[in-house]
C-alpha atoms as a PDB file:
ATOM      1  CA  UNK A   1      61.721 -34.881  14.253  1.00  0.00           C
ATOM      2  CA  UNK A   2      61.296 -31.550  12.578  1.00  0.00           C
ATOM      3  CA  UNK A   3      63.304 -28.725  13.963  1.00  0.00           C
ATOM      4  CA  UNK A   4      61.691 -25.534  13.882  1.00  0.00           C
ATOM      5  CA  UNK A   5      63.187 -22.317  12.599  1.00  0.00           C
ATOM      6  CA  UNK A   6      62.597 -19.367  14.514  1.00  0.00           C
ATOM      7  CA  UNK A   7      63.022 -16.252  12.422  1.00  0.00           C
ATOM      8  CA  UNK A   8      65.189 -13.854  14.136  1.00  0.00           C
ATOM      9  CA  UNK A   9      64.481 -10.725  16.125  1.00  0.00           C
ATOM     10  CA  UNK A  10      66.188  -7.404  14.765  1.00  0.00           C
ATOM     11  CA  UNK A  11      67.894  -6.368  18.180  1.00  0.00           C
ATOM     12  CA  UNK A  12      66.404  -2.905  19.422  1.00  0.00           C
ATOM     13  CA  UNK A  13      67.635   0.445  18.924  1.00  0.00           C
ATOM     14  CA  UNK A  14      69.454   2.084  21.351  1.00  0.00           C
ATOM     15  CA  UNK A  15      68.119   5.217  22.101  1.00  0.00           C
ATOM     16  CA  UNK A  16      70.501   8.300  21.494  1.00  0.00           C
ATOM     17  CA  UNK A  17      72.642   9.542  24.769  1.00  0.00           C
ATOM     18  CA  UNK A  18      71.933  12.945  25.789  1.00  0.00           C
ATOM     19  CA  UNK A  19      74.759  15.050  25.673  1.00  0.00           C
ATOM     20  CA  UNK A  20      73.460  17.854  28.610  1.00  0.00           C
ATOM     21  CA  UNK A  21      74.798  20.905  30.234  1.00  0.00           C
ATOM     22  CA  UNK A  22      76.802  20.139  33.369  1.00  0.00           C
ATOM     23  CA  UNK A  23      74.433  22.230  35.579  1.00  0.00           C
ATOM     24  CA  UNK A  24      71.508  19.672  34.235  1.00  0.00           C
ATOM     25  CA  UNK A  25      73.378  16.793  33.808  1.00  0.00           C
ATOM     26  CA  UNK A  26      74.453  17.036  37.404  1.00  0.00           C
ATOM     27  CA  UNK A  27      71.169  17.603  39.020  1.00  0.00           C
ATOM     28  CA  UNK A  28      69.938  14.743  37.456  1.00  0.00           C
ATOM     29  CA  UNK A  29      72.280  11.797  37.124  1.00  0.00           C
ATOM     30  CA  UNK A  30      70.057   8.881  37.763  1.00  0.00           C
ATOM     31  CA  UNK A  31      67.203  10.176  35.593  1.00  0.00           C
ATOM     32  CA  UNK A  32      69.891  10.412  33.460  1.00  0.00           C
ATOM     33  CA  UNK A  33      71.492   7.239  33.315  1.00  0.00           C
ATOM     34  CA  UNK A  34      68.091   5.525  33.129  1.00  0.00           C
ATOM     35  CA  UNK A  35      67.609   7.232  29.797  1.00  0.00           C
ATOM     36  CA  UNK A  36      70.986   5.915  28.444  1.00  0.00           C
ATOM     37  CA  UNK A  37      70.174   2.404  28.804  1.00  0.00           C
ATOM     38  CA  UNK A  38      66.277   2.721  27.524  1.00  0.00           C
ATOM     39  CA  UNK A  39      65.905   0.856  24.586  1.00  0.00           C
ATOM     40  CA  UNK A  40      62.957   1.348  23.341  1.00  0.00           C
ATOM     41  CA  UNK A  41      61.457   5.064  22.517  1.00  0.00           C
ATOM     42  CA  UNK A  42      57.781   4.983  24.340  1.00  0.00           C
ATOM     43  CA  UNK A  43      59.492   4.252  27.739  1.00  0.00           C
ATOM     44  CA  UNK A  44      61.646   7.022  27.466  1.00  0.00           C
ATOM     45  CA  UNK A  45      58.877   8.952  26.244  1.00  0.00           C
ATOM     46  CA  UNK A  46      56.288   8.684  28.981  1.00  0.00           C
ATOM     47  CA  UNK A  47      59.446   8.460  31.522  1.00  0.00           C
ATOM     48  CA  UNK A  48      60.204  12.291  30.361  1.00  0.00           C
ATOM     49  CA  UNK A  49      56.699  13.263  29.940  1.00  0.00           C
ATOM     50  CA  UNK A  50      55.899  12.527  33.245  1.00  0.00           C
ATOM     51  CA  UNK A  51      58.741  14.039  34.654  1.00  0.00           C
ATOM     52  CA  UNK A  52      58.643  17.144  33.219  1.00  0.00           C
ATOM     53  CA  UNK A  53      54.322  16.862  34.117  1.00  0.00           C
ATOM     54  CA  UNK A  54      55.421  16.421  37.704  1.00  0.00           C
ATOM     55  CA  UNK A  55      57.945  20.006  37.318  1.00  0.00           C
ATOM     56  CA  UNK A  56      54.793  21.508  36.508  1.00  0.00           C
ATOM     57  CA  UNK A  57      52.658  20.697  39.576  1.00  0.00           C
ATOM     58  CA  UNK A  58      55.747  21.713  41.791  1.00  0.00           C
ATOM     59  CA  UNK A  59      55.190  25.435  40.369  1.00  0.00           C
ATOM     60  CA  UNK A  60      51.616  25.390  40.697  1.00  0.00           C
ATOM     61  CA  UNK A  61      51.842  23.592  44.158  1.00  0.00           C
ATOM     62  CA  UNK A  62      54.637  26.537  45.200  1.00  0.00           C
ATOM     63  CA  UNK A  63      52.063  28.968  43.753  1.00  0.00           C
ATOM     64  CA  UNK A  64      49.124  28.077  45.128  1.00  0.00           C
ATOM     65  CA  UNK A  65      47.755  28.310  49.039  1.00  0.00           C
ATOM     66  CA  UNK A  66      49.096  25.198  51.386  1.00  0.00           C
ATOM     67  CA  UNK A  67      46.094  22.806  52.070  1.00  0.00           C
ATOM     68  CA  UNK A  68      43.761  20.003  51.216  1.00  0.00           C
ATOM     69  CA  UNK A  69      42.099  22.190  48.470  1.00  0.00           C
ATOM     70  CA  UNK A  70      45.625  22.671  46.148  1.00  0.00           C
ATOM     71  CA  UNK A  71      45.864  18.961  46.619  1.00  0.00           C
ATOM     72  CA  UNK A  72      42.637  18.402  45.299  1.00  0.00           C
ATOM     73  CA  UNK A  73      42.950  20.941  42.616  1.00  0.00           C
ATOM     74  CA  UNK A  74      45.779  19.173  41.031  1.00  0.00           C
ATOM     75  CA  UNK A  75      45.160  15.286  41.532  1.00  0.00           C
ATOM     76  CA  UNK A  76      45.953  13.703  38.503  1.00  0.00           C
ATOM     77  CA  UNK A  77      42.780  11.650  38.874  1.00  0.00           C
ATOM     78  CA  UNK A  78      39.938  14.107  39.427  1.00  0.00           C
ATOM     79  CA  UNK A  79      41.697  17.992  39.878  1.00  0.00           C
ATOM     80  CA  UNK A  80      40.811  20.858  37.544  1.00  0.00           C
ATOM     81  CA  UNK A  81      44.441  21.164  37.199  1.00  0.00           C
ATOM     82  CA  UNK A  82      45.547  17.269  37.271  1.00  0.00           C
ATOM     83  CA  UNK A  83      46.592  16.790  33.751  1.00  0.00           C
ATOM     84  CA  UNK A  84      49.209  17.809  31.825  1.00  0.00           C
ATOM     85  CA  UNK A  85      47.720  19.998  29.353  1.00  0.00           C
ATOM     86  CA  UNK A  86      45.424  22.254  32.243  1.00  0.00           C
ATOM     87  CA  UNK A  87      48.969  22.383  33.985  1.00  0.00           C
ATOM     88  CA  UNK A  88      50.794  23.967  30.746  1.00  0.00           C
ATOM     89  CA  UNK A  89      47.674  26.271  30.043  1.00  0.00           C
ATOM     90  CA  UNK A  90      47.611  27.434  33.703  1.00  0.00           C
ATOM     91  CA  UNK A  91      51.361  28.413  34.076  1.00  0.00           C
ATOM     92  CA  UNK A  92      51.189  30.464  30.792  1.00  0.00           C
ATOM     93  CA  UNK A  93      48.008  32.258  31.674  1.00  0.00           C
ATOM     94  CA  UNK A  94      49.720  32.931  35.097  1.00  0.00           C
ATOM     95  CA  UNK A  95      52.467  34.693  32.875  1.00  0.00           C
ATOM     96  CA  UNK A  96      54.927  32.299  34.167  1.00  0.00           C
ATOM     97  CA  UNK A  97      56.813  30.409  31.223  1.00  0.00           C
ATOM     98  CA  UNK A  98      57.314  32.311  27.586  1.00  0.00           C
ATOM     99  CA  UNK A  99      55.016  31.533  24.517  1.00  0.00           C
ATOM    100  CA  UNK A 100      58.052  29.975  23.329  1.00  0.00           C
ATOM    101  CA  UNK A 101      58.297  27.466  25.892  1.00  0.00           C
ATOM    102  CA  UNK A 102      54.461  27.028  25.706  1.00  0.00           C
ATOM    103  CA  UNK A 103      54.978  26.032  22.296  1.00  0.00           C
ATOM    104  CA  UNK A 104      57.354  23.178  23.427  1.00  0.00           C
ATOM    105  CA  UNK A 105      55.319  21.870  25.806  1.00  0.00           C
ATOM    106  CA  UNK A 106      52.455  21.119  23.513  1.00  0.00           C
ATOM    107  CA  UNK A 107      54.638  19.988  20.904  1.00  0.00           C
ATOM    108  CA  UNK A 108      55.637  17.402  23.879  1.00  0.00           C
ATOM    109  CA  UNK A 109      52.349  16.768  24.913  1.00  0.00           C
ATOM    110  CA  UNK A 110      51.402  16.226  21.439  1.00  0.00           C
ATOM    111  CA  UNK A 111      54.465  13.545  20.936  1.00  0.00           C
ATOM    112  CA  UNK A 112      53.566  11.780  24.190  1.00  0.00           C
ATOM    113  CA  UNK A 113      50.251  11.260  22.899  1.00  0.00           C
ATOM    114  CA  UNK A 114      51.097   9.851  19.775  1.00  0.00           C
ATOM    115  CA  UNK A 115      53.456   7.310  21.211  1.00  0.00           C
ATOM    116  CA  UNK A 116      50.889   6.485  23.763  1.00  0.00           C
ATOM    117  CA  UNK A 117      47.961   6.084  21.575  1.00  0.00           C
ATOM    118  CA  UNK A 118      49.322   4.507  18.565  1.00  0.00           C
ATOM    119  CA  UNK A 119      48.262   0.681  17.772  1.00  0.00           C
ATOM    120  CA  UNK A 120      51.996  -0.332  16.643  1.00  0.00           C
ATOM    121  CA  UNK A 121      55.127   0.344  17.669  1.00  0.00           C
ATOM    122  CA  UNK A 122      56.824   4.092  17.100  1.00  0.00           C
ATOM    123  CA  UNK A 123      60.011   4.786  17.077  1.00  0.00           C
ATOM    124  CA  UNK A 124      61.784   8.482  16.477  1.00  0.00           C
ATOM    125  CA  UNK A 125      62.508   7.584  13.092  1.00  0.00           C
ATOM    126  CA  UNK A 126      59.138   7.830  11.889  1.00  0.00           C
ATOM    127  CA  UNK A 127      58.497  11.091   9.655  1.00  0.00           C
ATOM    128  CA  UNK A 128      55.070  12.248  12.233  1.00  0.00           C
ATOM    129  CA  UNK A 129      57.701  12.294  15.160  1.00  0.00           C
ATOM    130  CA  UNK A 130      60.591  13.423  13.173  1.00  0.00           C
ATOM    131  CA  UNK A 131      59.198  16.317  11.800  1.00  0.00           C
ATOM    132  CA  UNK A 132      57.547  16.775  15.222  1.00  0.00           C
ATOM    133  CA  UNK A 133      60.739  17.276  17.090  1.00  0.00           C
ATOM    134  CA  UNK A 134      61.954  19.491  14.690  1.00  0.00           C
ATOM    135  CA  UNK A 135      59.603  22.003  15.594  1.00  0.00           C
ATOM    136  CA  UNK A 136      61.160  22.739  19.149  1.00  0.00           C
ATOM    137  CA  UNK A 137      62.175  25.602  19.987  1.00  0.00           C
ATOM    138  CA  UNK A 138      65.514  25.916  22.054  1.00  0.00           C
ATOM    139  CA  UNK A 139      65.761  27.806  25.192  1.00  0.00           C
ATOM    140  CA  UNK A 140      68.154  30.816  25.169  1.00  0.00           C
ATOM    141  CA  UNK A 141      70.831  30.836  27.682  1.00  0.00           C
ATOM    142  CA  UNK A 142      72.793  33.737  28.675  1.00  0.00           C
ATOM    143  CA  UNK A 143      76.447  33.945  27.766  1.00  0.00           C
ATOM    144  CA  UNK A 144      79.564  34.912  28.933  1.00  0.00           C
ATOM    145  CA  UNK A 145      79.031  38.281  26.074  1.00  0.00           C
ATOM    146  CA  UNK A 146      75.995  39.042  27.394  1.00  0.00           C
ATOM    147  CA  UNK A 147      73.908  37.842  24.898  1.00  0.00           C
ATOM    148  CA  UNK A 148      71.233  35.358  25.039  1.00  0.00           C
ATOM    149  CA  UNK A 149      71.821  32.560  22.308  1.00  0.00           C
ATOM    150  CA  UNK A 150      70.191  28.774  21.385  1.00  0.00           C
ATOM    151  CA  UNK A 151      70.738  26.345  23.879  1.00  0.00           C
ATOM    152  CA  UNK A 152      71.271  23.649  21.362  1.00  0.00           C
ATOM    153  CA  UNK A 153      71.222  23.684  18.024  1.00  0.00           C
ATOM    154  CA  UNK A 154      68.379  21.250  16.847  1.00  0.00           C
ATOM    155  CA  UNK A 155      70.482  20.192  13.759  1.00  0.00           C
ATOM    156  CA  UNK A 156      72.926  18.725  15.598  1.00  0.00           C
ATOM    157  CA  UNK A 157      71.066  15.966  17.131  1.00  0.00           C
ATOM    158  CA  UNK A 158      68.885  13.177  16.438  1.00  0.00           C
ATOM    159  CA  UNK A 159      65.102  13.580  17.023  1.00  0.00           C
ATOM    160  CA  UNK A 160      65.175  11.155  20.219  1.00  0.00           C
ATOM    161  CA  UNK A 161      67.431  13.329  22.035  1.00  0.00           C
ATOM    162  CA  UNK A 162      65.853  16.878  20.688  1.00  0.00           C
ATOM    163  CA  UNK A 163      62.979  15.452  22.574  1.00  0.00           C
ATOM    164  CA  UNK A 164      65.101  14.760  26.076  1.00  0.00           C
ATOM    165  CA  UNK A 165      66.914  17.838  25.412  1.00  0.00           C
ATOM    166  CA  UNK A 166      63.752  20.464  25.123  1.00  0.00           C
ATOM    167  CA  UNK A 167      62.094  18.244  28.036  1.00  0.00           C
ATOM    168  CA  UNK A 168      64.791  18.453  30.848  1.00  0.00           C
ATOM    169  CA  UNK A 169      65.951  21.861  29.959  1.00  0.00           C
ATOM    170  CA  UNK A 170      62.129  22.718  30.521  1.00  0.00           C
ATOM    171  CA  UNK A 171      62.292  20.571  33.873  1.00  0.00           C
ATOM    172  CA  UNK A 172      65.561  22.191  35.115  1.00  0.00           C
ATOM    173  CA  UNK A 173      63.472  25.778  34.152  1.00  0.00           C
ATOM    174  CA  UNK A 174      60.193  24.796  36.444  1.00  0.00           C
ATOM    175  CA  UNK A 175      62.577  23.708  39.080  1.00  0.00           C
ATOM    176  CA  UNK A 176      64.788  26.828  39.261  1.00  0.00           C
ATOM    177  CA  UNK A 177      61.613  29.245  38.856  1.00  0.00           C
ATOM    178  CA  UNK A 178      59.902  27.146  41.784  1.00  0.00           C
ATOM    179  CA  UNK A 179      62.742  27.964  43.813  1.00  0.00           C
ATOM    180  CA  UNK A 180      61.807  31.722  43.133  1.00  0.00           C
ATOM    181  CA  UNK A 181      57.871  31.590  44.066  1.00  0.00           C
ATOM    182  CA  UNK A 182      56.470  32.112  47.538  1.00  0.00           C
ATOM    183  CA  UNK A 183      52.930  30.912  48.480  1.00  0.00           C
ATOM    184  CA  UNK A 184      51.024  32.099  51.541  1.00  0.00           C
ATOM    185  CA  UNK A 185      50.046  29.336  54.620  1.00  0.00           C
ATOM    186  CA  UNK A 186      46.823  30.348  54.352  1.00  0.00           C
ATOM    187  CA  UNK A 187      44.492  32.794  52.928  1.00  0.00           C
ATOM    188  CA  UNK A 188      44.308  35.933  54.768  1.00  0.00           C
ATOM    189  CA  UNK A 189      40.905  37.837  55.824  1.00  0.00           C
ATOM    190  CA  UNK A 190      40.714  41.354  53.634  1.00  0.00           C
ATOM    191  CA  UNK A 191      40.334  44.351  55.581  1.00  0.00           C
ATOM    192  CA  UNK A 192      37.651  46.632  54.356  1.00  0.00           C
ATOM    193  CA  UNK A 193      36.964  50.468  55.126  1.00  0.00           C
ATOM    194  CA  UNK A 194      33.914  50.574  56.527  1.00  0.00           C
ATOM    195  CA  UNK A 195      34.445  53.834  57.102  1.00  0.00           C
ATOM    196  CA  UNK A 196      30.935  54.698  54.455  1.00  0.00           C
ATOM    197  CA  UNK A 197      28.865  52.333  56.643  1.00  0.00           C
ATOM    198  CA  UNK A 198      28.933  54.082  59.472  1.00  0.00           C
ATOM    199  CA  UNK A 199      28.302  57.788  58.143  1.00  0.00           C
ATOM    200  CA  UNK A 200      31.720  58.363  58.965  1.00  0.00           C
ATOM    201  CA  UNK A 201      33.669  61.136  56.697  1.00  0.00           C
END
């Protein structure tokens, strides 16, 4: 009886861990932790993207008028402002997020699609992605001097956790400028002068 040799697998790559802030890092510690033990670089990829697509509804959905017609506006499925991309567009228009940050969430959008679209396998190592992630632009934090410096420096970390990086840092931003936004319960009559109407001077 002939024994058959399997050929064997390469083990997979460990994705990069993702060495955050403590003020992000503690907010989210499961989200977190999930990324840590991802093994493979499209999970993490559409687990991020969505994430930080769901940070963007919450400031449109804090924005906008409570009711049936916000919910509509941004279902995923059929809204004007259900996908990613009309959600990015929106808050930028609105004058919400910088043309920097803008920038980084097409670059993200852009990565998300390529992972999700290709017909093999990607992994951050490949030059399209590399050179992809290298294009982010960090955030700049205040410090301690006064003055606002990079985040993160982009040279100091491999392109799978550039990516996380740029993404959470963006999530942590939507969630701390949602907590700044009011939105009215419902949309109130205008009161006009009709003070010409009536001949009145």
């Amino acid at each position: 009886m002939n024994e058959r040799r399997q050929a064997s697998q390469p083990m997979p790559k460990k994705m990069s861990k993702v060495p955050l802030p403590p003020e992000i890092a503690e907010r989210y510690p499961a989200m977190i932790e999930t990324l840590n033990n991802i093994t493979d670089a499209l999970p993490r990829v559409l687990l991020v993207h969505n994430f930080l697509d769901r940070a963007l509804a919450s400031v449109l959905r804090a924005t906008l008028v409570k009711g049936s017609r916000t919910t509509a506006l941004l279902d995923p499925k059929s809204g004007p402002i259900g996908s990613y991309g009309a959600r990015s567009q929106l808050v930028h228009c609105l004058g919400m997020i910088s043309n920097n940050c803008k920038e980084n969430l097409d670059a993200l959008g852009d990565i998300r699609n390529v992972f999700a679209h290709s017909p093999t396998p990607l992994t951050f190592d490949d030059r399209e992605i590399k050179d992809r992630c290298a294009k982010f632009i960090p955030a700049s934090v205040p410090h301690k001097d006064g003055t606002f410096k990079p985040s993160w420096n982009p040279m100091n970390f491999t392109p799978d956790v550039h990516f996380t990086m740029a993404s959470l840092f963006h999530v942590y931003e939507f969630q701390e400028l949602g907590k700044t936004l009011t939105h009215a319960d419902k949309c109130e009559e205008p009161h006009y002068n009709l003070a010409w109407i009536k001949g009145d001077s």
